[in-house]
Protein backbone atom coordinates (compact mmCIF):
# COMPACT_ATOMS: atom_id res chain seq x y z
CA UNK A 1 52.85 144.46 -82.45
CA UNK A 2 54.64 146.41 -85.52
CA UNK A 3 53.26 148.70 -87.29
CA UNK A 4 53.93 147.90 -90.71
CA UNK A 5 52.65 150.22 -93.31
CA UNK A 6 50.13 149.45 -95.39
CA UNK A 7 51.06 150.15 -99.60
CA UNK A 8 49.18 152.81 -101.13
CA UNK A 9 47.67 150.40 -103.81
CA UNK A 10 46.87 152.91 -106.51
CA UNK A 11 50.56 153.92 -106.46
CA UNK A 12 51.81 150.12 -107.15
CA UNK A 13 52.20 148.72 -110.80
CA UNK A 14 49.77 146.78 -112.22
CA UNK A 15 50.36 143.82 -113.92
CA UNK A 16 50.66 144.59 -117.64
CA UNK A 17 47.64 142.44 -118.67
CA UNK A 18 45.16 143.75 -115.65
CA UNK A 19 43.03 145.48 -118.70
CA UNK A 20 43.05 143.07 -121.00
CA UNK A 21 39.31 141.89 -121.76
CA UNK A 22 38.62 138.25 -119.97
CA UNK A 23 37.63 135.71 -122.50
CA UNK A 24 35.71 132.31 -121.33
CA UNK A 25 37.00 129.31 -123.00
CA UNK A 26 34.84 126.69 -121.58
CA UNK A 27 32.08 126.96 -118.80
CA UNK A 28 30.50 123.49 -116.91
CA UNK A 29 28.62 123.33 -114.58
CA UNK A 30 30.41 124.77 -111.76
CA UNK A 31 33.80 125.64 -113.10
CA UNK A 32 34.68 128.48 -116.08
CA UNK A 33 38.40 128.24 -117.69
CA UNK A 34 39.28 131.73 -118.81
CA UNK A 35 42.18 134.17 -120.18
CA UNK A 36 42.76 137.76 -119.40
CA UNK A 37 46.20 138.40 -121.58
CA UNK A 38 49.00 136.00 -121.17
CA UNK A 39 47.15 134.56 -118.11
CA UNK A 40 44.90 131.21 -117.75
CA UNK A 41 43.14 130.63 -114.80
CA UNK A 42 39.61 128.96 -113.53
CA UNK A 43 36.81 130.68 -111.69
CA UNK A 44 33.60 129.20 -110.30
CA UNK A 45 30.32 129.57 -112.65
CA UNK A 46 27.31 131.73 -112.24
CA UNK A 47 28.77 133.38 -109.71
CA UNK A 48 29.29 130.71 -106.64
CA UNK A 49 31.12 131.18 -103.72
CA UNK A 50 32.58 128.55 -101.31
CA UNK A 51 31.92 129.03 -97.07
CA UNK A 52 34.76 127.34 -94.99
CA UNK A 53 34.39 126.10 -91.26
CA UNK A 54 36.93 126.78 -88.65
CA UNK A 55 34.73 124.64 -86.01
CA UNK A 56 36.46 124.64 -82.61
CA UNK A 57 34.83 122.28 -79.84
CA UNK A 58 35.65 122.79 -76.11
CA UNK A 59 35.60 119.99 -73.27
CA UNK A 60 34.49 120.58 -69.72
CA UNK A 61 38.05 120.91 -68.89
CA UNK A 62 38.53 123.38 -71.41
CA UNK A 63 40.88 121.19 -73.75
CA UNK A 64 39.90 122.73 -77.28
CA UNK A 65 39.16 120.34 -80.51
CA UNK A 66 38.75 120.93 -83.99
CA UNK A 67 36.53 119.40 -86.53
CA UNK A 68 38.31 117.99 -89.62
CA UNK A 69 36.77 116.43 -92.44
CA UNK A 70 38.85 113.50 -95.35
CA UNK A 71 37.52 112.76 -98.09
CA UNK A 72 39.05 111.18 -101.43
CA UNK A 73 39.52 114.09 -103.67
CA UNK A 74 39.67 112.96 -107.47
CA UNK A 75 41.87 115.69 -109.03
CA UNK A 76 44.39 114.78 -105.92
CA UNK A 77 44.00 111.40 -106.65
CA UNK A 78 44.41 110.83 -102.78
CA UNK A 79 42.76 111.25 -99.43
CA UNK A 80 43.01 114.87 -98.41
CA UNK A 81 42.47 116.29 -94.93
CA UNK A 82 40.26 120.05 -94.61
CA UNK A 83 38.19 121.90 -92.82
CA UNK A 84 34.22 121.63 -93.58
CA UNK A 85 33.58 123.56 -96.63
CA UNK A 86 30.91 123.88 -99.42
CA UNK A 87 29.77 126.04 -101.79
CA UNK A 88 27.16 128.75 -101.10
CA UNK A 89 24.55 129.41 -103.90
CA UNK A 90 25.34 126.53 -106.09
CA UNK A 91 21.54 124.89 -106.31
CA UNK A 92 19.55 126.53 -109.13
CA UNK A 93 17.03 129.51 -106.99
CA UNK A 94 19.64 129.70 -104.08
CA UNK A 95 22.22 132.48 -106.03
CA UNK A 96 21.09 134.79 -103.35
CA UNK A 97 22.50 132.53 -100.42
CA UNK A 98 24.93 133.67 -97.98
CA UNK A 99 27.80 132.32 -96.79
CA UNK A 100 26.55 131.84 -93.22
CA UNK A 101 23.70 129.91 -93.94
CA UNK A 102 25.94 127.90 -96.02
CA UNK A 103 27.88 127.49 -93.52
CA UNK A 104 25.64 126.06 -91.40
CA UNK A 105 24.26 123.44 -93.64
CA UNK A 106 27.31 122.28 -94.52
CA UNK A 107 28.65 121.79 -91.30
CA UNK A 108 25.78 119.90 -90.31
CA UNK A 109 26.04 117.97 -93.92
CA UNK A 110 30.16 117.17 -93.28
CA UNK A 111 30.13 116.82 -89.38
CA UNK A 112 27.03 116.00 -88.19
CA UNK A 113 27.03 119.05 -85.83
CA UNK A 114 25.56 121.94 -85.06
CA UNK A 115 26.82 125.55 -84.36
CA UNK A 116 25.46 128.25 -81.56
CA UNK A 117 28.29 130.39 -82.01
CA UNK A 118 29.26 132.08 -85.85
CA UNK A 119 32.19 134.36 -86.10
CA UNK A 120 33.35 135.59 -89.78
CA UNK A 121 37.12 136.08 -90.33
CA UNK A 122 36.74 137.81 -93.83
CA UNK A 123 37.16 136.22 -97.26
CA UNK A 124 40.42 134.74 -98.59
CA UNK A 125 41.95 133.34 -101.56
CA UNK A 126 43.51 129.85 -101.88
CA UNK A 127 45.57 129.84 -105.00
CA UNK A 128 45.08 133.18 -106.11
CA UNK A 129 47.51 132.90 -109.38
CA UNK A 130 45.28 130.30 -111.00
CA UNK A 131 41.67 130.43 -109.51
CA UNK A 132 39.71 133.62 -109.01
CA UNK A 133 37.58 131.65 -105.72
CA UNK A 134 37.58 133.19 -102.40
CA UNK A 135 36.34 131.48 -99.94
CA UNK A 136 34.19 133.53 -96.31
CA UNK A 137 36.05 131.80 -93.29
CA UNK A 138 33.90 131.30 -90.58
CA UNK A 139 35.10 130.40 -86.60
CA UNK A 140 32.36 128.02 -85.27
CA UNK A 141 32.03 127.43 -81.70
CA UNK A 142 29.17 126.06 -79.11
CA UNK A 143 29.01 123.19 -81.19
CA UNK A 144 26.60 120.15 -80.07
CA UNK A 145 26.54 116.56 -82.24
CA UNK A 146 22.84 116.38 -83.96
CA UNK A 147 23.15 113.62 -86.74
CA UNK A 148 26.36 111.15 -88.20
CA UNK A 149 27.72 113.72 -90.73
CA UNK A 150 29.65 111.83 -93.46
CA UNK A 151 28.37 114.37 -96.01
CA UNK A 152 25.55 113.73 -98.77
CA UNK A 153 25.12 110.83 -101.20
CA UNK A 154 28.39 109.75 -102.45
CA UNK A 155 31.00 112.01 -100.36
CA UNK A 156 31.90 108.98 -97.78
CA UNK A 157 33.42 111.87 -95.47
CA UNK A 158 35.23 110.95 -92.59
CA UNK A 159 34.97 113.61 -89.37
CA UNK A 160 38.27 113.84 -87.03
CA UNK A 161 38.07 115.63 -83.88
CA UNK A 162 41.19 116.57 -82.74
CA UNK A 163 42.66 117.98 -80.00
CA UNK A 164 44.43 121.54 -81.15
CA UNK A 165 47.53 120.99 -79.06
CA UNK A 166 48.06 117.48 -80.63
CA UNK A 167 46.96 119.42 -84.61
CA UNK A 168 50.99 119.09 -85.65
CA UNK A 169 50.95 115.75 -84.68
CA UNK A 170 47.97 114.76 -86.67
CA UNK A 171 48.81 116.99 -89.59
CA UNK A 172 52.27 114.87 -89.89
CA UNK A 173 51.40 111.51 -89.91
CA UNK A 174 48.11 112.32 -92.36
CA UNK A 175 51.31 113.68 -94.60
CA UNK A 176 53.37 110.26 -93.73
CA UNK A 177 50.26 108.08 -94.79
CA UNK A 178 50.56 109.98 -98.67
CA UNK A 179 47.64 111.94 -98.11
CA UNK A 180 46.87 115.59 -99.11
CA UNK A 181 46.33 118.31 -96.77
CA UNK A 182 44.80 121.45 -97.60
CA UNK A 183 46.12 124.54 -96.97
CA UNK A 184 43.64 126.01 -94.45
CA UNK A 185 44.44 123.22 -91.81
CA UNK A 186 47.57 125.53 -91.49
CA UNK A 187 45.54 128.35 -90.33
CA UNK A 188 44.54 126.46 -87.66
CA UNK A 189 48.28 126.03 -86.64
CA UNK A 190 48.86 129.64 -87.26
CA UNK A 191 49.38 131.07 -83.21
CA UNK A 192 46.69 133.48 -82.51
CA UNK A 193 44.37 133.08 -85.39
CA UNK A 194 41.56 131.16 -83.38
CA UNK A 195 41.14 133.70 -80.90
């Protein structure tokens, strides 16, 4: 492995609008539009997080499986491929929730499974030049089918479970059918990251 150095961060430049005061210019219900300076970006409101789900399923031969979830996605204005996700503390009373226990529900929710084995790999950002969201990635494993998934009232979510060695493959002809694909499927792809 290299060593690469790690910048001293206080020593780096800041961007030159990193003080200016943030300014809401329109909150809903789960979404807040804002400016800091010459930027415009979106954050979640009232403080919600998202969870993501890594879910990795194992035969008795050992050939390893993932758990993907498509769904039509109305600012895409397509079908787009992810991994279970959802947002942690976004009911009224459940601010305090964390991300595991989101997790959890929503993988149950999505997939219709269930999860013995919770790993977190740390919190990461998406699109980090236009939304402030991070989302906790967790690695679920031990996983054992307990109801038909699909997601809750209107979500019509359809669960893949694909074999990782045959991921590319999938991945490709999801992108030849004119569907999205989000970018943590590509994590999975990433050599090393799952174990």
């Amino acid at each position: 492995m290299t060593d690469i150095p790690i910048p001293d961060f206080d020593a780096l430049v800041r961007d030159k609008d990193a003080d200016a005061s943030e300014e809401a210019v329109w909150e809903g219900r789960f979404i807040t539009t804002k400016t800091r300076g010459r930027w415009e970006y979106v954050g979640r409101s009232r403080g919600i997080r998202a969870a993501a789900i890594m879910a990795i399923d194992e035969d008795a031969d050992g050939t390893r499986h993932v758990l993907l979830v498509g769904q039509y996605r109305v600012p895409l204005g397509r079908f787009c491929l992810e991994i279970p996700a959802g947002l942690v503390g976004d009911d009224d009373g459940s601010e305090d929730e964390h991300a595991i226990e989101a997790a959890k529900r929503e993988l149950e929710e999505e997939t219709g499974y269930a999860a013995s084995d919770w790993t977190n790999l740390g919190e990461y950002y998406s699109s980090p030049g236009m939304v402030t969201e991070s989302f906790t990635l967790l690695r679920a494993r031990g996983l054992t089918k307990v109801s038909e998934g699909g997601g809750i009232s209107e979500e019509n979510i359809e669960v893949y479970r694909v074999p990782l060695d045959g991921l590319a493959e999938f991945v490709a002809r999801w992108r030849e059918a004119g569907h999205g694909v989000d970018v943590r499927v590509a994590m999975l792809m990433t050599p090393g990251f799952l174990n």
